[in-house]
N, C-alpha and C. Protein backbone atom coordinates (compact mmCIF):
# COMPACT_ATOMS: atom_id res chain seq x y z
N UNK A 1 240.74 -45.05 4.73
CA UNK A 1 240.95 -46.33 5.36
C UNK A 1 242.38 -46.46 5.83
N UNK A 2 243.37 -46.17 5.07
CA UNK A 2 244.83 -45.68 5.53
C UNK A 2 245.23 -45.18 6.77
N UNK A 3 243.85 -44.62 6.80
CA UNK A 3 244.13 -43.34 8.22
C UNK A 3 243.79 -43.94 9.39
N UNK A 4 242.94 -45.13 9.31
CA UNK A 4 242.11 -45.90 10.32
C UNK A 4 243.43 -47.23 10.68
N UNK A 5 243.48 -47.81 9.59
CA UNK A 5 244.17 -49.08 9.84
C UNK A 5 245.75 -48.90 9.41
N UNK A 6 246.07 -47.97 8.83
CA UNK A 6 247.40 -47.87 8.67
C UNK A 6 247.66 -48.09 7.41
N UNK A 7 248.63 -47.99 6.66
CA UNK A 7 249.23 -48.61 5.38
C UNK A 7 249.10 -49.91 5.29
N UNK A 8 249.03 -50.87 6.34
CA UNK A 8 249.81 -52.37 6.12
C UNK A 8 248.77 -53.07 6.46
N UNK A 9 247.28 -52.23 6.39
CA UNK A 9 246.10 -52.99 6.64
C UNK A 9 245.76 -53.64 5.37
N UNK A 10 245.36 -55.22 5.98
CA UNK A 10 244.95 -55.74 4.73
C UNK A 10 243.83 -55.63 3.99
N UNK A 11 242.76 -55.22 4.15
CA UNK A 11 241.52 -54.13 3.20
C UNK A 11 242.45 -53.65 2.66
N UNK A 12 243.80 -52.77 2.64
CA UNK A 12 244.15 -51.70 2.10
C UNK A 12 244.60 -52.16 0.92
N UNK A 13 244.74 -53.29 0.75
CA UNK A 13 245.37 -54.15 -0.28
C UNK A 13 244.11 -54.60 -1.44
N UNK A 14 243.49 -54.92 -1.02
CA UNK A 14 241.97 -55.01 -1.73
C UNK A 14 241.24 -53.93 -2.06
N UNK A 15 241.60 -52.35 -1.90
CA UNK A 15 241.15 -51.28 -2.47
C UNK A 15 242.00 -51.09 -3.20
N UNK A 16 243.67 -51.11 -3.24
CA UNK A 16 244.66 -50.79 -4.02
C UNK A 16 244.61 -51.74 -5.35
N UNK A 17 244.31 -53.16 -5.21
CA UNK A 17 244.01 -53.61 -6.48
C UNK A 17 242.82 -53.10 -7.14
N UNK A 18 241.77 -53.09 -6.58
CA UNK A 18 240.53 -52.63 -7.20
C UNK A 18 240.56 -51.10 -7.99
N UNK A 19 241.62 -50.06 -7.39
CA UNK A 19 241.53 -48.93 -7.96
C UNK A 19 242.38 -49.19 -9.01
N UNK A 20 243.81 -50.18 -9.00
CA UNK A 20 244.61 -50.75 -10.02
C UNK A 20 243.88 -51.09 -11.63
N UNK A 21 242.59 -52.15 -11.02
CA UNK A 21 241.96 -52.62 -11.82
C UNK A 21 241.50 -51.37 -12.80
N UNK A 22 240.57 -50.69 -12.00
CA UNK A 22 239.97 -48.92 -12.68
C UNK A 22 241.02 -48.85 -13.71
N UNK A 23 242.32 -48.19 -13.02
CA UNK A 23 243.40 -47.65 -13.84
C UNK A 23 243.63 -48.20 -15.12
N UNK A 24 243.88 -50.05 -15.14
CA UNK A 24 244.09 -50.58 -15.89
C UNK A 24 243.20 -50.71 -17.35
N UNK A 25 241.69 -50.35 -16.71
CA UNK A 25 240.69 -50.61 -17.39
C UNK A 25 240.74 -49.27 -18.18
N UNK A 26 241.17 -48.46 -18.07
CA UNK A 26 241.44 -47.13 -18.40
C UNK A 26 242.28 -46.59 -19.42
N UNK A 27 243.11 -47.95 -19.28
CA UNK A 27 244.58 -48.45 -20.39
C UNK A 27 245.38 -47.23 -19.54
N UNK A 28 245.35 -46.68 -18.43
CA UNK A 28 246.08 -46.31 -17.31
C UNK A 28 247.63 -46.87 -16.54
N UNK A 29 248.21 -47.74 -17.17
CA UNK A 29 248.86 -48.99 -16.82
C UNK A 29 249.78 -48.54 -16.44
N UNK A 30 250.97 -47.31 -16.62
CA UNK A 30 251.82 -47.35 -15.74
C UNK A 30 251.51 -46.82 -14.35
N UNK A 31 250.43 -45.83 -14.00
CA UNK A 31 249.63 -46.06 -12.64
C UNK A 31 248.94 -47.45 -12.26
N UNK A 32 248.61 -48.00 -12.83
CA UNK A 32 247.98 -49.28 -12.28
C UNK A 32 249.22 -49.72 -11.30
N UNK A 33 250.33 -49.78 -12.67
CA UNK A 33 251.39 -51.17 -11.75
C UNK A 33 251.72 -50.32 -10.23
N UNK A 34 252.33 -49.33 -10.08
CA UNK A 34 252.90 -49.25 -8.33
C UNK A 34 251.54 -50.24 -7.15
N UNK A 35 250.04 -49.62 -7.88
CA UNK A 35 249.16 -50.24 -6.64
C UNK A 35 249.21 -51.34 -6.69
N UNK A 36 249.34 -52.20 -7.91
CA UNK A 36 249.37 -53.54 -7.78
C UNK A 36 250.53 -54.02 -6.93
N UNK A 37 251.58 -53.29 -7.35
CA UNK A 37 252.86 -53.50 -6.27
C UNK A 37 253.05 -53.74 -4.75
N UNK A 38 252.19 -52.31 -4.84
CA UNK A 38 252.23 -52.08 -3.09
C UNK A 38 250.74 -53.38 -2.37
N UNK A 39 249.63 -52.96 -3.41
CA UNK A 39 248.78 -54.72 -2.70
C UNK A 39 249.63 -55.96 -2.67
N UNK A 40 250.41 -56.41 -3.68
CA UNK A 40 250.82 -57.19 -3.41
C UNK A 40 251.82 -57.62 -2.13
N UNK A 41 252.40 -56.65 -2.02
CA UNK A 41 253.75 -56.20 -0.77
C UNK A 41 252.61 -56.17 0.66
N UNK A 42 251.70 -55.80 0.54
CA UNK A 42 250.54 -55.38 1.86
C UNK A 42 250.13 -57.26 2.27
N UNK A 43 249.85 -57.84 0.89
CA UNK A 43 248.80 -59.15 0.93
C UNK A 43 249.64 -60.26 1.81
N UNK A 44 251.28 -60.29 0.94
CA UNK A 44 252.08 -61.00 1.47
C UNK A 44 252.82 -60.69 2.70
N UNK A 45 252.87 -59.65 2.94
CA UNK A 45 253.75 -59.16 4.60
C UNK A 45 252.13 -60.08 5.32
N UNK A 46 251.25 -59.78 5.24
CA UNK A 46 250.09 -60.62 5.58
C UNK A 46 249.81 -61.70 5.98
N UNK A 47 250.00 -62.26 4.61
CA UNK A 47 249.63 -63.79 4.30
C UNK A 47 250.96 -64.62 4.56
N UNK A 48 251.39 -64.33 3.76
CA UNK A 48 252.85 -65.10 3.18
C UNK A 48 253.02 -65.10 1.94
N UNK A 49 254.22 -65.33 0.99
CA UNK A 49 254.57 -65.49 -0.33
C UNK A 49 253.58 -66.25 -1.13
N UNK A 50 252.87 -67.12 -0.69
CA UNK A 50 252.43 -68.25 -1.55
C UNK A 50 250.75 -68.18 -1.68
N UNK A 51 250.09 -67.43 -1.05
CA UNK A 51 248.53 -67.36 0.20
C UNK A 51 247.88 -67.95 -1.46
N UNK A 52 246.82 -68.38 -1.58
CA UNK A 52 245.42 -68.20 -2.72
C UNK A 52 245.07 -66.81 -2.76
N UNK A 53 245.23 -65.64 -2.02
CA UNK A 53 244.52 -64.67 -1.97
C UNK A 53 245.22 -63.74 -2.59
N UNK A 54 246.59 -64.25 -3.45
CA UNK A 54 247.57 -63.23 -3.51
C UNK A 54 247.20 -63.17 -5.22
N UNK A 55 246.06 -64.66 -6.02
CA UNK A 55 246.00 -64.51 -7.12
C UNK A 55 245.28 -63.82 -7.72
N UNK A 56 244.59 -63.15 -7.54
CA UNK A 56 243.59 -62.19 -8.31
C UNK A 56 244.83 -60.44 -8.61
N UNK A 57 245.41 -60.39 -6.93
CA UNK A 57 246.57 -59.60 -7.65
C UNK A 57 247.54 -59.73 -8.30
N UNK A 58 248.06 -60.91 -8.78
CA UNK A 58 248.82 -61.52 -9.79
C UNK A 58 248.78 -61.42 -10.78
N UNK A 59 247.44 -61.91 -11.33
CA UNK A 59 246.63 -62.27 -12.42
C UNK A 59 246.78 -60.82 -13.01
N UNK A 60 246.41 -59.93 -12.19
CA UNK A 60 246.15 -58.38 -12.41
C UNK A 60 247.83 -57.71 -13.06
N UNK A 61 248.68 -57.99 -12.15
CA UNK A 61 249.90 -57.33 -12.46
C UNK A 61 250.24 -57.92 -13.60
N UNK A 62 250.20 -59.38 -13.88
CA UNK A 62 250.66 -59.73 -14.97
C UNK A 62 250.37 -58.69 -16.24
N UNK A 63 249.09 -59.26 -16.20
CA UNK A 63 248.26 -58.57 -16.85
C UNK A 63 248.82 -57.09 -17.60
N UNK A 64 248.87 -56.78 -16.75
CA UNK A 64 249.02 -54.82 -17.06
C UNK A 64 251.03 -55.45 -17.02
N UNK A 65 251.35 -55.79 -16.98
CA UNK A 65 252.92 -55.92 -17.73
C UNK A 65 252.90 -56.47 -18.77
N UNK A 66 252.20 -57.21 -19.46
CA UNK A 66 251.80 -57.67 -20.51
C UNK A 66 251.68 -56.55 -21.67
N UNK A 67 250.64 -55.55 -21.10
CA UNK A 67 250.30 -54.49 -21.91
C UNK A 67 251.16 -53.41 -21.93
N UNK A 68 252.33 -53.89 -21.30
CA UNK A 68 253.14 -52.43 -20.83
C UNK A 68 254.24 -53.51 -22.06
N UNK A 69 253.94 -54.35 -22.76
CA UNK A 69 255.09 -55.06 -23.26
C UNK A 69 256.39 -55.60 -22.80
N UNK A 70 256.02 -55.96 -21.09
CA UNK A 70 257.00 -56.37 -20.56
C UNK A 70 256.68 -57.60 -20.16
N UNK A 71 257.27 -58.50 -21.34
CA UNK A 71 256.64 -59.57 -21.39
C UNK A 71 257.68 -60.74 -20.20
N UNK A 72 258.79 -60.68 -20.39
CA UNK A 72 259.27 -60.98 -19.49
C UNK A 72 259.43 -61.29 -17.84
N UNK A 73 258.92 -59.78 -17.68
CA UNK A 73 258.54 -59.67 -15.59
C UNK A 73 257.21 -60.21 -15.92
N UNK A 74 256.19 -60.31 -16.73
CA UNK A 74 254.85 -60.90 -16.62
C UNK A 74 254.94 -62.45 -16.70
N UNK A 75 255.77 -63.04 -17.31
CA UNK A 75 256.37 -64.27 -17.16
C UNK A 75 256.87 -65.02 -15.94
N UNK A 76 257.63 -63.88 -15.12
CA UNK A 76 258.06 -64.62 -13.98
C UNK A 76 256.65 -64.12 -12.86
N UNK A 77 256.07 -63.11 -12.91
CA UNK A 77 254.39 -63.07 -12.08
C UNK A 77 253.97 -64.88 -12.28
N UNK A 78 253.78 -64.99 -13.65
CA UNK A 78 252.81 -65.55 -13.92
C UNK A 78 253.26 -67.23 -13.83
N UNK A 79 254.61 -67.38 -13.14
CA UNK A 79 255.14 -68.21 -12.52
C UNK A 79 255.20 -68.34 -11.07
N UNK A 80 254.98 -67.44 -10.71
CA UNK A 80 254.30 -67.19 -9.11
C UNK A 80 252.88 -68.05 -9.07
N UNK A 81 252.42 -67.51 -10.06
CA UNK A 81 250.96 -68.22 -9.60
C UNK A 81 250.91 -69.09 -9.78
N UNK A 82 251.46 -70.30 -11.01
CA UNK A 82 251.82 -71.80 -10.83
C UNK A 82 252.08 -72.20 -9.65
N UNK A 83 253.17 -71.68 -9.08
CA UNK A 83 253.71 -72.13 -7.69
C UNK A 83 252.73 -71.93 -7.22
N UNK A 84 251.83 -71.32 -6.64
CA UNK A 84 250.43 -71.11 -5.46
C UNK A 84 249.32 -72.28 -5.92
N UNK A 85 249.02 -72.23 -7.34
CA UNK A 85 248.32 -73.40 -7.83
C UNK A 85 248.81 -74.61 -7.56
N UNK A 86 250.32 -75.02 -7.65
CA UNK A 86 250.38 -76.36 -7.05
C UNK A 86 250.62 -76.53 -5.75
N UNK A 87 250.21 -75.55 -4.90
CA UNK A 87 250.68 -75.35 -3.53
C UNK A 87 249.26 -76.61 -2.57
């Protein structure tokens, strides 16, 4: 799909979390986080900083920083998504 639409296609962002998810589910987590990274970086060059569509990859990164015991950067994620919720 990369090859079709480019890197900065937004599908590409919605396979990169979904394979994230795999990884994560896998207890895979320091591969999870870059895809969550780069969907997120794909969703928002996209959308914008704030979109509804950016929370399921949020939710996700937190997530897997959580388990990586980085409780901190999952803190400020998970202050992102407040901001979109009261948006």
């Amino acid at each position: 799909m990369e090859k079709i639409g480019g890197p900065d296609y937004p599908d590409m962002a919605a396979n990169l979390r979904i394979l994230a998810q795999i990884r994560a589910g896998q207890g895979r987590y320091k591969e999870a986080e870059p895809l969550l990274k780069r969907s997120l970086q794909i969703t928002r060059a996209a959308r914008g900083p704030v979109d509804e569509v950016l929370v399921p990859g949020l939710s996700s990164y937190a997530d897997v920083l959580r388990k990586m015991s980085r409780k901190d950067e999952a803190s400020q994620v998970e202050m992102q998504l407040r901001a979109i919720s009261r948006k």
